[in-house]
N, C-alpha and C. Protein backbone atom coordinates (compact mmCIF):
# COMPACT_ATOMS: atom_id res chain seq x y z
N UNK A 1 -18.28 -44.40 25.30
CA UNK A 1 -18.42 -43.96 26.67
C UNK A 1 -17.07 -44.06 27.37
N UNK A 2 -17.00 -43.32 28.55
CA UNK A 2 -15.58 -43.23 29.52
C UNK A 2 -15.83 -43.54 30.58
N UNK A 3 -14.91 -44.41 30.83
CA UNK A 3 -15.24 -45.18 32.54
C UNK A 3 -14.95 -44.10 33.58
N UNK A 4 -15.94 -44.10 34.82
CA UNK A 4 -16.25 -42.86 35.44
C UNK A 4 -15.57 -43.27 36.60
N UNK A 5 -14.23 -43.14 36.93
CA UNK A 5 -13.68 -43.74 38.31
C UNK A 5 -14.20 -43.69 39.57
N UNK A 6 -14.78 -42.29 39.36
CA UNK A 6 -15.53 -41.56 40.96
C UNK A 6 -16.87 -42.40 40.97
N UNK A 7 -17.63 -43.21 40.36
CA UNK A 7 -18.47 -43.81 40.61
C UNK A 7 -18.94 -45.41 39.76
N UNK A 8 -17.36 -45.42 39.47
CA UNK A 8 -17.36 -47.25 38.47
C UNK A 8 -17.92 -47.55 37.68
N UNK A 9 -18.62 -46.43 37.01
CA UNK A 9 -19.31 -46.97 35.33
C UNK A 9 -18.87 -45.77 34.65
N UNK A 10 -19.39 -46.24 32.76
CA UNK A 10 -18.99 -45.22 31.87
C UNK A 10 -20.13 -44.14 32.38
N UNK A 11 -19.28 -42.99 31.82
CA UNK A 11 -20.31 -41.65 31.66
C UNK A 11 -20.47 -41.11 30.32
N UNK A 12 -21.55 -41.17 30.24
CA UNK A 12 -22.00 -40.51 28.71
C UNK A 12 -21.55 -39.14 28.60
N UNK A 13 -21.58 -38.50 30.04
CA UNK A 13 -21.37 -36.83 29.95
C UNK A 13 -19.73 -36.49 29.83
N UNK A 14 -19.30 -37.59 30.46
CA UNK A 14 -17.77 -37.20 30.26
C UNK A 14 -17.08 -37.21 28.69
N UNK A 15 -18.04 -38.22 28.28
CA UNK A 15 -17.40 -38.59 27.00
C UNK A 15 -17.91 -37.74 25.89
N UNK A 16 -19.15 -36.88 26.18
CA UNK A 16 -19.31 -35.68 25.38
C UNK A 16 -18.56 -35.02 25.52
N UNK A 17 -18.18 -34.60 26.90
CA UNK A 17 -17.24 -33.54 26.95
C UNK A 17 -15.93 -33.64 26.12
N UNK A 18 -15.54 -35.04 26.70
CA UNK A 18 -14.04 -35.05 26.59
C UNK A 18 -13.95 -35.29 24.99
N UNK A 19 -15.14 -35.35 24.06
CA UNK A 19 -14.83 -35.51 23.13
C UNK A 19 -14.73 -33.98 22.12
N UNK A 20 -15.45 -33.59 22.83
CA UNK A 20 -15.84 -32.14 22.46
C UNK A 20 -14.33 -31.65 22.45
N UNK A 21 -13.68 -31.25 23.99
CA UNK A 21 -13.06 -31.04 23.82
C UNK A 21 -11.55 -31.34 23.32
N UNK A 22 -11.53 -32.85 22.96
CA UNK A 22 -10.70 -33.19 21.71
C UNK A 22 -10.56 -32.41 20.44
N UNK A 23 -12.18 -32.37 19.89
CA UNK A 23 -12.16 -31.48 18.79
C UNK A 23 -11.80 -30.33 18.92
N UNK A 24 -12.10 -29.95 19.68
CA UNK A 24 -11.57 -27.76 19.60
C UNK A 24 -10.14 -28.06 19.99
N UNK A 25 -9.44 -29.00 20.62
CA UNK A 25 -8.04 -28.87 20.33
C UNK A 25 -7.63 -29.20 19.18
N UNK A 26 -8.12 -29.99 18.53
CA UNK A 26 -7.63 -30.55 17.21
C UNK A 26 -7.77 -29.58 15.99
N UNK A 27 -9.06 -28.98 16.67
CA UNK A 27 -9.19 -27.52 15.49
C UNK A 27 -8.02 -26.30 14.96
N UNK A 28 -7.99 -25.64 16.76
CA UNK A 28 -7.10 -25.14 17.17
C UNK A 28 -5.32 -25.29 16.66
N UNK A 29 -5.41 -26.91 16.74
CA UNK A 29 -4.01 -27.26 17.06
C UNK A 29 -4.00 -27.41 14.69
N UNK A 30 -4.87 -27.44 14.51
CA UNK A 30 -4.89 -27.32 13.02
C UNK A 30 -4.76 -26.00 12.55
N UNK A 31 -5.82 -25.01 13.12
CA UNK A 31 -5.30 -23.43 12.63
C UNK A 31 -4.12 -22.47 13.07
N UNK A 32 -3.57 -23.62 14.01
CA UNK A 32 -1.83 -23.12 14.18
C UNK A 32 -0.93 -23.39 12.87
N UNK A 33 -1.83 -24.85 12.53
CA UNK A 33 -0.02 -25.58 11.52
C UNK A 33 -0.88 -24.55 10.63
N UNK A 34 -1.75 -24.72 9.44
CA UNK A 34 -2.32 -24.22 8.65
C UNK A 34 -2.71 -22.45 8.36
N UNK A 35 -2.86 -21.52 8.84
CA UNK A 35 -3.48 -20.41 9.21
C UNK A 35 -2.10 -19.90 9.00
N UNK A 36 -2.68 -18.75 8.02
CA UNK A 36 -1.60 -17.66 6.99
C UNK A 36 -2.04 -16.53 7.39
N UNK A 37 -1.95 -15.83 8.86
CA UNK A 37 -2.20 -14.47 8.71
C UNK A 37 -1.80 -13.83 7.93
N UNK A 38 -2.63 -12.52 7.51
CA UNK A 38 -2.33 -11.76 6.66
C UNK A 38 -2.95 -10.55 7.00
N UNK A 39 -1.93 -9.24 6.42
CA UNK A 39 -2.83 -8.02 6.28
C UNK A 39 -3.09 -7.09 5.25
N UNK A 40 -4.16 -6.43 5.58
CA UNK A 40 -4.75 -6.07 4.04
C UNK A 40 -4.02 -5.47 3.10
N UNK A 41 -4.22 -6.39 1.71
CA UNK A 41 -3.16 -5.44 0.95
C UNK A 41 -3.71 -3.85 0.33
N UNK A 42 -2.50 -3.12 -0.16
CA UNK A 42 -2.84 -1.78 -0.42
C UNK A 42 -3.98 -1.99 -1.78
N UNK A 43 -5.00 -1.24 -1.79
CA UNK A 43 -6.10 -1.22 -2.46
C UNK A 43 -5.69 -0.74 -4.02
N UNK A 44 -5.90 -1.12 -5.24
CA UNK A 44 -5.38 -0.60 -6.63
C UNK A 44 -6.61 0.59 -6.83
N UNK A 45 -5.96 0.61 -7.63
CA UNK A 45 -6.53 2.04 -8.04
C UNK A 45 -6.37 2.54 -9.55
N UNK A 46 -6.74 3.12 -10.59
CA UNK A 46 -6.96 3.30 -11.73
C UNK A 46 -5.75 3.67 -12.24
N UNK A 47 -5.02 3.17 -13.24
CA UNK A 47 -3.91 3.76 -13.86
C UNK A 47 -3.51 4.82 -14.79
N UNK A 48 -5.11 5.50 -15.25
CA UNK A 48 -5.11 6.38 -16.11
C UNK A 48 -4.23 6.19 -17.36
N UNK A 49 -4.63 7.31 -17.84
CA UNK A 49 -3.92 7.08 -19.41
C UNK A 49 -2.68 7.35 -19.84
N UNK A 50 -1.33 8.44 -18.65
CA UNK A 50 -0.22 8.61 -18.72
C UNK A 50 0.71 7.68 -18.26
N UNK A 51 0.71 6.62 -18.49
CA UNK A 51 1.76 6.25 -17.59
C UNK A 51 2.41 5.21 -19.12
N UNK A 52 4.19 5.57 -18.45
CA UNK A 52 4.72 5.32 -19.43
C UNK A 52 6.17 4.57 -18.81
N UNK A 53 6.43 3.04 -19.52
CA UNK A 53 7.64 2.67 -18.90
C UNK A 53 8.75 3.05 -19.38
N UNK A 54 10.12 2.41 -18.76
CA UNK A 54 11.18 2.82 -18.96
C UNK A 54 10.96 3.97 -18.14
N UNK A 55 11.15 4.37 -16.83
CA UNK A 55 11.63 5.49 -16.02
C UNK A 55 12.57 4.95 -15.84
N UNK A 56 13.51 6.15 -15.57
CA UNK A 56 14.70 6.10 -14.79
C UNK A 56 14.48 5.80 -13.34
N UNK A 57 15.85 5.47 -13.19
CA UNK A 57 15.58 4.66 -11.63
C UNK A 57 16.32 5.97 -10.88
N UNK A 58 15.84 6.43 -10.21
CA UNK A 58 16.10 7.92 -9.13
C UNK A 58 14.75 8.35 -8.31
N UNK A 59 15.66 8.75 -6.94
CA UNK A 59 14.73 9.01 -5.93
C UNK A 59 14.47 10.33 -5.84
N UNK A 60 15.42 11.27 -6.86
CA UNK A 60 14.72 12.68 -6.32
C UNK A 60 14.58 12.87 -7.60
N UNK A 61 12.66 13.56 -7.98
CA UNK A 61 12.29 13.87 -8.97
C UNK A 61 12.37 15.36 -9.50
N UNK A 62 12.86 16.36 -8.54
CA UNK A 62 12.81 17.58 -8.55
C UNK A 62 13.90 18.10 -9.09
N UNK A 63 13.62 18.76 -10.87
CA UNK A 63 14.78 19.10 -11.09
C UNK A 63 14.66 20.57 -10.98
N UNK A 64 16.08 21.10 -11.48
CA UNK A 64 16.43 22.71 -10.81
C UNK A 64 15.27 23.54 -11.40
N UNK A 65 14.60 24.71 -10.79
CA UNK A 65 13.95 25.33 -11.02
C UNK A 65 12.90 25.22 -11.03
N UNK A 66 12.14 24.26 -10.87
CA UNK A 66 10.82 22.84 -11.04
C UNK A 66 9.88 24.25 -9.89
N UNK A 67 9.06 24.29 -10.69
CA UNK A 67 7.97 25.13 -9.52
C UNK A 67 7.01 24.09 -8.41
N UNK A 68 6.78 24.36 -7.27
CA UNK A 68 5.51 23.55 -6.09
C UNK A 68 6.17 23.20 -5.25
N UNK A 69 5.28 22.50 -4.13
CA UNK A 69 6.05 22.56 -2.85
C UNK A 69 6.06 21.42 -3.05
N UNK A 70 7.55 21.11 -1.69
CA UNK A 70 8.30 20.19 -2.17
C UNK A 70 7.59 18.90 -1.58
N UNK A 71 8.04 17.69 -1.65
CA UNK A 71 7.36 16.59 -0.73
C UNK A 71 8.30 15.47 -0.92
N UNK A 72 8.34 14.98 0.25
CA UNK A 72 9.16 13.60 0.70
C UNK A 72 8.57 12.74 0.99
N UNK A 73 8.38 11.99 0.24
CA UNK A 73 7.50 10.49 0.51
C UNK A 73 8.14 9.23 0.89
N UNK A 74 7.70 9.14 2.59
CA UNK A 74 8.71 7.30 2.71
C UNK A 74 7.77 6.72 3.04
N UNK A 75 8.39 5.41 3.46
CA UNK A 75 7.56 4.57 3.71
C UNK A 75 8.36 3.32 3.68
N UNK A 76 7.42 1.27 3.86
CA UNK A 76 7.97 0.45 3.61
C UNK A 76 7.04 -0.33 2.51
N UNK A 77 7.45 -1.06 2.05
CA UNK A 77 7.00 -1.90 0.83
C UNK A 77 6.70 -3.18 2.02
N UNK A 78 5.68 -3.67 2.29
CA UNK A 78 5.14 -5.04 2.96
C UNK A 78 4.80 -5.91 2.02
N UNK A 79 4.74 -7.64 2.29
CA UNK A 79 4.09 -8.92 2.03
C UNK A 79 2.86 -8.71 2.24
N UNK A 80 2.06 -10.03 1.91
CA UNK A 80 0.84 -9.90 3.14
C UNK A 80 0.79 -10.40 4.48
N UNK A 81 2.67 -11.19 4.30
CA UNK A 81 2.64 -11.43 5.77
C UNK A 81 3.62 -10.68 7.20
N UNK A 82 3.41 -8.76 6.54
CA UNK A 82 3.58 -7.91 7.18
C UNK A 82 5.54 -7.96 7.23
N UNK A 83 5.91 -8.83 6.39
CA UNK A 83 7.36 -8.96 6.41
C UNK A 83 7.76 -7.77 5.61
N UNK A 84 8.88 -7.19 5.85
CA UNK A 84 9.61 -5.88 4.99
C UNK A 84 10.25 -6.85 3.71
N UNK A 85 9.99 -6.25 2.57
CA UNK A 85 10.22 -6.69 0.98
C UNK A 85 11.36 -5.85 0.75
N UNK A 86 12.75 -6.82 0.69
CA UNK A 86 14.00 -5.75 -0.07
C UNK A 86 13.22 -5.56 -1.45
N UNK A 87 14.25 -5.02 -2.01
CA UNK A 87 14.26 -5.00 -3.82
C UNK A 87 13.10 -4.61 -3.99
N UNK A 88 12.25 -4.36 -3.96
CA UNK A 88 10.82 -4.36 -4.46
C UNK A 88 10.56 -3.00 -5.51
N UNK A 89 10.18 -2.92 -6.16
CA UNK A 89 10.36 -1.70 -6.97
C UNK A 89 9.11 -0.59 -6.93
N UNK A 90 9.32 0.63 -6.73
CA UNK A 90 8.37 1.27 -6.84
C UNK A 90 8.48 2.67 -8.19
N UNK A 91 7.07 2.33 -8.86
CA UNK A 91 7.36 3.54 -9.80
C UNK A 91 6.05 4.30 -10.13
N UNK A 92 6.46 5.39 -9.84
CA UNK A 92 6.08 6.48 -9.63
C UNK A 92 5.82 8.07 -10.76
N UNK A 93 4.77 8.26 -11.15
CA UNK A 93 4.76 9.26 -12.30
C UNK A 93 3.39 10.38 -11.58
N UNK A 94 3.64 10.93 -12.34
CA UNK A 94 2.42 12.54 -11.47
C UNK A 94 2.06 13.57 -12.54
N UNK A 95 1.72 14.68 -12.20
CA UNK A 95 1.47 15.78 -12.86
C UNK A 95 2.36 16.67 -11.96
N UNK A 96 2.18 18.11 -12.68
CA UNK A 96 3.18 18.92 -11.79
C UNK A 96 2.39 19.69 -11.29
N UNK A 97 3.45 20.83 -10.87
CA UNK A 97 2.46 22.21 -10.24
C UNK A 97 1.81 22.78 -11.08
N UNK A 98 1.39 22.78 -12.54
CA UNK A 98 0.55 23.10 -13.13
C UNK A 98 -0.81 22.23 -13.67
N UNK A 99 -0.40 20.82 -13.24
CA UNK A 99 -1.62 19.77 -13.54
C UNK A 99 -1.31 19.69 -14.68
N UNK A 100 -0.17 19.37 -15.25
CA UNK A 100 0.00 18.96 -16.54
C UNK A 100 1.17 17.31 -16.44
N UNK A 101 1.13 16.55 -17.27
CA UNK A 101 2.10 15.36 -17.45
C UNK A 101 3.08 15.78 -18.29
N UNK A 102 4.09 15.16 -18.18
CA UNK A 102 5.12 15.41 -19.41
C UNK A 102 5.12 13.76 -19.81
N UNK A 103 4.68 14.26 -21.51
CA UNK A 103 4.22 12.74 -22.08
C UNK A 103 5.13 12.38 -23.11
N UNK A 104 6.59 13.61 -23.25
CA UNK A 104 7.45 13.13 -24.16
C UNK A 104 8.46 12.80 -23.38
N UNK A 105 8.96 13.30 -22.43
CA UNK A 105 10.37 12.64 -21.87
C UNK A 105 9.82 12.16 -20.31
N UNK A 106 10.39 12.31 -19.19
CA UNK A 106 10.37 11.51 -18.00
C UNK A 106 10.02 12.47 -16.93
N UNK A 107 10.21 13.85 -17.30
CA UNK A 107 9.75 14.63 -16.15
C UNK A 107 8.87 14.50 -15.49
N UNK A 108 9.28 14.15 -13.74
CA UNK A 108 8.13 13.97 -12.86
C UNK A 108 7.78 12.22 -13.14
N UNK A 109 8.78 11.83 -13.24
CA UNK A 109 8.57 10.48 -13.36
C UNK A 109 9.57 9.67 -13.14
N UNK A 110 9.66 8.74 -12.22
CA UNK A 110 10.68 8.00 -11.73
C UNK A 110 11.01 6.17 -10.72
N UNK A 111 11.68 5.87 -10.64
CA UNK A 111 11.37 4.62 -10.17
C UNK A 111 12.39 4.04 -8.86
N UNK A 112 12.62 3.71 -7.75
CA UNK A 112 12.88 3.46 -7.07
C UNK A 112 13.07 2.49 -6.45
N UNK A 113 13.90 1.18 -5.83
CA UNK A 113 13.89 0.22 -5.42
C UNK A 113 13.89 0.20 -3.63
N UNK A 114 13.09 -0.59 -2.85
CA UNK A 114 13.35 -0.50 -1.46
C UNK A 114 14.72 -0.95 -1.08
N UNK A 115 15.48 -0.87 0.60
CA UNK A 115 16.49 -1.38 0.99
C UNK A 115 16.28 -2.77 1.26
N UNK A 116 16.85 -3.13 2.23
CA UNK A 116 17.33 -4.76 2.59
C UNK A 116 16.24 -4.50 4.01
N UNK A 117 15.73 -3.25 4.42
CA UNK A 117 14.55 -3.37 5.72
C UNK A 117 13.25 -2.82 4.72
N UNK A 118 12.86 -2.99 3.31
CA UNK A 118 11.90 -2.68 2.51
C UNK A 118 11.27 -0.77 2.53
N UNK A 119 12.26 -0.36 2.86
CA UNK A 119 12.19 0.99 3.28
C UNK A 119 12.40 1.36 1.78
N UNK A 120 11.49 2.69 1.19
CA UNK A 120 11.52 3.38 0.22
C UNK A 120 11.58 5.09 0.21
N UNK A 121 12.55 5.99 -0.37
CA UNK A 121 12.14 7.11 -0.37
C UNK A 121 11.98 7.85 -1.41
N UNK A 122 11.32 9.26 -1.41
CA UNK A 122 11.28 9.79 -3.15
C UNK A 122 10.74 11.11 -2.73
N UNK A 123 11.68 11.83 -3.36
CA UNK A 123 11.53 13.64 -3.28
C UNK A 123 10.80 14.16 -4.61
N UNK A 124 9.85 14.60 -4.23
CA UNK A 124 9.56 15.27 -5.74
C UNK A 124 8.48 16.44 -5.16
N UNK A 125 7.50 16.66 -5.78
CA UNK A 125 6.67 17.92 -5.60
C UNK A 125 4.77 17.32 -5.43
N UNK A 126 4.31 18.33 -4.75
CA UNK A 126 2.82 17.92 -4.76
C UNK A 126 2.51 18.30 -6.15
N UNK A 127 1.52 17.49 -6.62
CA UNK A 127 0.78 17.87 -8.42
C UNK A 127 -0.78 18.93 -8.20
N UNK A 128 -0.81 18.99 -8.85
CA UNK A 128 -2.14 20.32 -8.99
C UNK A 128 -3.28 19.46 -9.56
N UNK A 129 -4.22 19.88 -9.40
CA UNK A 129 -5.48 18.80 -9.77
C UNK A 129 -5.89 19.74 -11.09
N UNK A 130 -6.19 19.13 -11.44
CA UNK A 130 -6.75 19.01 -13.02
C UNK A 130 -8.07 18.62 -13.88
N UNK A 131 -8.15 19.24 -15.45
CA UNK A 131 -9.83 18.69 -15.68
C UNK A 131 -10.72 19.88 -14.60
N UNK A 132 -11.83 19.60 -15.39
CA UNK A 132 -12.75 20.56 -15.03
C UNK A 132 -14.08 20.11 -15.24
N UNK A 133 -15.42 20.88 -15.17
CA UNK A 133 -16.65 20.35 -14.88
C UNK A 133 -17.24 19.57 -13.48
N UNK A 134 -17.70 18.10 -14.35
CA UNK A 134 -18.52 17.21 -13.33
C UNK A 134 -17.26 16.15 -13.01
N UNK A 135 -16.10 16.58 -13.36
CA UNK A 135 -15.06 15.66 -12.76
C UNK A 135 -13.58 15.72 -12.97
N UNK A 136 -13.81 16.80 -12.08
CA UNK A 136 -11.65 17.39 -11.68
C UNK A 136 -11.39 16.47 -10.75
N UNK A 137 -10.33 15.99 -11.50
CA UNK A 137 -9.05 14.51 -10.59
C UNK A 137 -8.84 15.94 -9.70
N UNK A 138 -8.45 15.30 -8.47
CA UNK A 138 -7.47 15.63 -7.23
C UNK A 138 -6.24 15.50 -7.53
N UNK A 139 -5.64 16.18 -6.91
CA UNK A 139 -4.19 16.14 -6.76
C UNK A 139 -3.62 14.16 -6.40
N UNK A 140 -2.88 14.09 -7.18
CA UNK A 140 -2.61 12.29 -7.12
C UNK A 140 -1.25 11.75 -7.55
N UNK A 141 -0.64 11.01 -6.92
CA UNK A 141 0.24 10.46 -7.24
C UNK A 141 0.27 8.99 -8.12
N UNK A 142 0.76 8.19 -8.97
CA UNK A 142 0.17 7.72 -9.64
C UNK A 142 1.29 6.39 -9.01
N UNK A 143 1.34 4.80 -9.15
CA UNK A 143 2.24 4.66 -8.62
C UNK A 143 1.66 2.50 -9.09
N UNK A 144 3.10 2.12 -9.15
CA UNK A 144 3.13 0.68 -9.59
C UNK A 144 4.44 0.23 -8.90
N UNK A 145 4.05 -1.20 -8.19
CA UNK A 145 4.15 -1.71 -6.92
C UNK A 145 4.83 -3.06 -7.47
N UNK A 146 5.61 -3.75 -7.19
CA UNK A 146 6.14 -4.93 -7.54
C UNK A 146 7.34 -5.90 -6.98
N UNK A 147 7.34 -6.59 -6.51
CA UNK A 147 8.51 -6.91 -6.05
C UNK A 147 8.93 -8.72 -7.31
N UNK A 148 10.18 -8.82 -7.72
CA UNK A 148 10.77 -9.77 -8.70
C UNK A 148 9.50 -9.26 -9.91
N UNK A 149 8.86 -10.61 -10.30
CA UNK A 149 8.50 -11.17 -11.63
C UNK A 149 7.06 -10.80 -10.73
N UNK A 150 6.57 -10.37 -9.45
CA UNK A 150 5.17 -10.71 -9.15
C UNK A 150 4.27 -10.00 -9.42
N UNK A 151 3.30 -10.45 -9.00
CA UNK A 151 1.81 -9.07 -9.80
C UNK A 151 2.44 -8.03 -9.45
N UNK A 152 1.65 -7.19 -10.04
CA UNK A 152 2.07 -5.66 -10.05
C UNK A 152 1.09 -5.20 -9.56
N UNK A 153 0.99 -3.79 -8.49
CA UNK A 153 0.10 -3.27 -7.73
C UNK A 153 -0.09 -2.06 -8.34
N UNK A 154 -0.91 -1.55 -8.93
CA UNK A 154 -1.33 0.08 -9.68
C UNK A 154 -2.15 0.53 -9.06
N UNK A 155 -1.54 1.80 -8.48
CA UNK A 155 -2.57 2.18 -7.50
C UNK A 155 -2.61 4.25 -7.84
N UNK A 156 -3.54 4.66 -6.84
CA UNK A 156 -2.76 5.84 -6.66
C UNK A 156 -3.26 6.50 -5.33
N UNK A 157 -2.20 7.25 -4.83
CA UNK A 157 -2.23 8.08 -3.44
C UNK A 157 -2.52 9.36 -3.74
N UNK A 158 -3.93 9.92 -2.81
CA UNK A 158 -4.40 11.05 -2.57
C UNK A 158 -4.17 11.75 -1.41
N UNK A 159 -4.43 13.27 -1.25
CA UNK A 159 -4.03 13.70 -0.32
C UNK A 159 -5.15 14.47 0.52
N UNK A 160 -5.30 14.06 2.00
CA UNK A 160 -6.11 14.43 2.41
C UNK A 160 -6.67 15.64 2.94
N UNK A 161 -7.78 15.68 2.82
CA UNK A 161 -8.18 17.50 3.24
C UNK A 161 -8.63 18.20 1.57
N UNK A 162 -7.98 17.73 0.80
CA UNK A 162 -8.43 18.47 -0.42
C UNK A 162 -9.68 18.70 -0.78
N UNK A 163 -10.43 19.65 -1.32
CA UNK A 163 -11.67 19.65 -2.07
C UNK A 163 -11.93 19.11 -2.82
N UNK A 164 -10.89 18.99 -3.68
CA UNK A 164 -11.12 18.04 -4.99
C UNK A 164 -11.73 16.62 -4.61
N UNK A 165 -10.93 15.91 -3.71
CA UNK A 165 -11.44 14.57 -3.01
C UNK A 165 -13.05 14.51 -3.13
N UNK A 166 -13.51 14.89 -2.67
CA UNK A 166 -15.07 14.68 -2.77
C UNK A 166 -16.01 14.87 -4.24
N UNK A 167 -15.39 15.18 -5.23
CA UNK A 167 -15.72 14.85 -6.53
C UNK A 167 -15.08 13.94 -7.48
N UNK A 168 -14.06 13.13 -6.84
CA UNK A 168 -14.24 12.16 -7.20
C UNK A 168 -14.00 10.45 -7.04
N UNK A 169 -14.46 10.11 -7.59
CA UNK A 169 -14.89 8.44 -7.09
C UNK A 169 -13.85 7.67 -7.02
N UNK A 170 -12.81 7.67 -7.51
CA UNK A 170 -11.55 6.95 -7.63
C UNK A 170 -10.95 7.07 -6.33
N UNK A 171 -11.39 8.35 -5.46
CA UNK A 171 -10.50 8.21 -4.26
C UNK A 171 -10.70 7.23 -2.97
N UNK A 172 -9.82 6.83 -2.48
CA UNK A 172 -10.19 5.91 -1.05
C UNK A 172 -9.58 6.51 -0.36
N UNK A 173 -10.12 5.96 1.04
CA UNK A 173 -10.16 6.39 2.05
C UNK A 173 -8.23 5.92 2.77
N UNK A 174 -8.37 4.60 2.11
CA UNK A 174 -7.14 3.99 2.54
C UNK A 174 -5.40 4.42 1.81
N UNK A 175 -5.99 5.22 0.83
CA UNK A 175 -5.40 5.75 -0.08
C UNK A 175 -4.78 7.33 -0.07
N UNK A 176 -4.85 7.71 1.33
CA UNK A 176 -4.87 9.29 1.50
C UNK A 176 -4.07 9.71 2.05
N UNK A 177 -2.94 10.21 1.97
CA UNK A 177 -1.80 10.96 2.40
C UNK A 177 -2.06 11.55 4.12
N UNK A 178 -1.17 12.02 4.52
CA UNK A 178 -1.14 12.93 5.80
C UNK A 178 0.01 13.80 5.55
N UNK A 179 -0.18 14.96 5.05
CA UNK A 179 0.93 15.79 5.05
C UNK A 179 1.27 16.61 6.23
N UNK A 180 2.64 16.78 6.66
CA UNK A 180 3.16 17.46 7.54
C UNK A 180 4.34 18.07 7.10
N UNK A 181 4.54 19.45 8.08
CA UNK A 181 5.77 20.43 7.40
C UNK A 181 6.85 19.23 7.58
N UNK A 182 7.76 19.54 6.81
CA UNK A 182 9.08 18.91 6.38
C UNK A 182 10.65 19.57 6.75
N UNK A 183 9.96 20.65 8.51
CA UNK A 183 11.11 21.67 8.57
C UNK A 183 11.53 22.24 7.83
N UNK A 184 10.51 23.15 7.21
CA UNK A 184 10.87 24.46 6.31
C UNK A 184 10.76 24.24 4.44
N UNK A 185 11.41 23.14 4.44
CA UNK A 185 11.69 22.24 3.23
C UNK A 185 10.79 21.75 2.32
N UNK A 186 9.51 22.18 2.54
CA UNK A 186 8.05 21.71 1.94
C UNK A 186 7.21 20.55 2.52
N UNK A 187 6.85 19.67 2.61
CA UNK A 187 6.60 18.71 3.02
C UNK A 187 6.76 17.27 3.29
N UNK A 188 5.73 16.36 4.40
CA UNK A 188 6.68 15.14 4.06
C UNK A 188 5.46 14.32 4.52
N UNK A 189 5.06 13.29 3.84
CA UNK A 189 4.13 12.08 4.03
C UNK A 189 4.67 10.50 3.99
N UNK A 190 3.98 9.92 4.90
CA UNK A 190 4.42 7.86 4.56
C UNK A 190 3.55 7.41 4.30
N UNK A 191 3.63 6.28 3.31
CA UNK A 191 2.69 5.54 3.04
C UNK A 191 3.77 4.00 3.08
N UNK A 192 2.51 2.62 3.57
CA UNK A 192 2.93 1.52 3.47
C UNK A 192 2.50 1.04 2.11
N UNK A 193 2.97 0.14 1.54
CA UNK A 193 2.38 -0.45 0.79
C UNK A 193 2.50 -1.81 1.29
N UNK A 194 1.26 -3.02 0.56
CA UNK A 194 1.23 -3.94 1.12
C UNK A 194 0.78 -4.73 -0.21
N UNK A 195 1.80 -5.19 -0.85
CA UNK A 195 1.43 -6.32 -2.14
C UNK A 195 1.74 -7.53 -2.10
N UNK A 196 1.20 -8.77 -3.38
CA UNK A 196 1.08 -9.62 -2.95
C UNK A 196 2.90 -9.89 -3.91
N UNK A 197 3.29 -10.78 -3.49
CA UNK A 197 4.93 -11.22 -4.35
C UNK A 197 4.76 -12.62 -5.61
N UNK A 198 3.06 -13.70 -5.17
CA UNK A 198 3.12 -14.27 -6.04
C UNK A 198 1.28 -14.65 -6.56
């Protein structure tokens, strides 16, 4: 109990209170030191059966003559605690304007490191969707996420508005491009990524 000055004995009510509100400061004053905001990381996504290491490290995938429209993809590489990730590596493989892979050398396939503000860029072309029947892939970018020695993020980015999208299941919602003209130049979309480092 707490001695009640305004009327010279303990009060039971004060001392609920005041105990009460001890605790919600103590709570509080605990989910300050303790409490790791975070935000959601980028969702993985299926790696399919082309993907092949050893890319070269280059940001523009478009070599001379390369048929499809063009596309510029930036963006930043995030933590989960929304901090910009230098170095972080991003690599990147596709199909082309015909919906085909190139599964003997590197065409349409490439790898990229962010800056010192986790900023990434990469020129290459939109891919053509592919397969047929009860399940034509969408047009997709295919893509592995990493910064040092840490997990690796395999994901892939779709583009929104397509038809293809709605047949099939692999696509998310969080996962979907926004394309806009690129001043004449073909196009240009951002995506964040958000992985974990350990």
């Amino acid at each position: 109990m707490v001695f009640d000055p305004m009327c010279g004995s303990f009060s039971r009510r004060r001392f609920v209170r005041g105990g009460a509100l001890t605790l919600a400061a103590l709570a509080e004053s605990r989910s300050l030191l303790y409490a790791t905001p975070e935000i959601q990381e980028t969702e993985d996504n299926q790696e399919g059966p082309y993907y092949k290491p050893g890319a070269p490290i280059r940001s523009n995938l478009v070599e001379k003559g390369m048929p499809g429209t063009r596309l510029l993809l930036t963006g930043k590489v995030l933590g989960l605690d929304g901090k910009p990730l230098p170095n972080a590596e991003i690599d990147l493989w596709q199909a082309d304007a015909n919906g085909q892979y190139d599964n003997i050398g590197f065409r349409l396939r490439g790898r990229v490191f962010t800056n010192d503000s986790g900023l990434y860029q990469i020129e290459t072309i939109i891919p053509r969707h592919y397969g047929a029947g009860s399940y034509p892939r969408p047009p997709h970018l295919h893509v592995k996420v990493r910064k040092g020695d840490g997990p690796v993020l395999t994901t892939q980015l779709y583009f929104r508005g397509n038809p293809y999208n709605y047949h099939d299941p692999s696509v998310r919602p969080s996962l979907l491009l926004d394309l806009k003209d690129n001043g004449g130049n073909g196009k240009s979309a951002e995506f964040q990524f958000v992985i974990r480092t350990a």
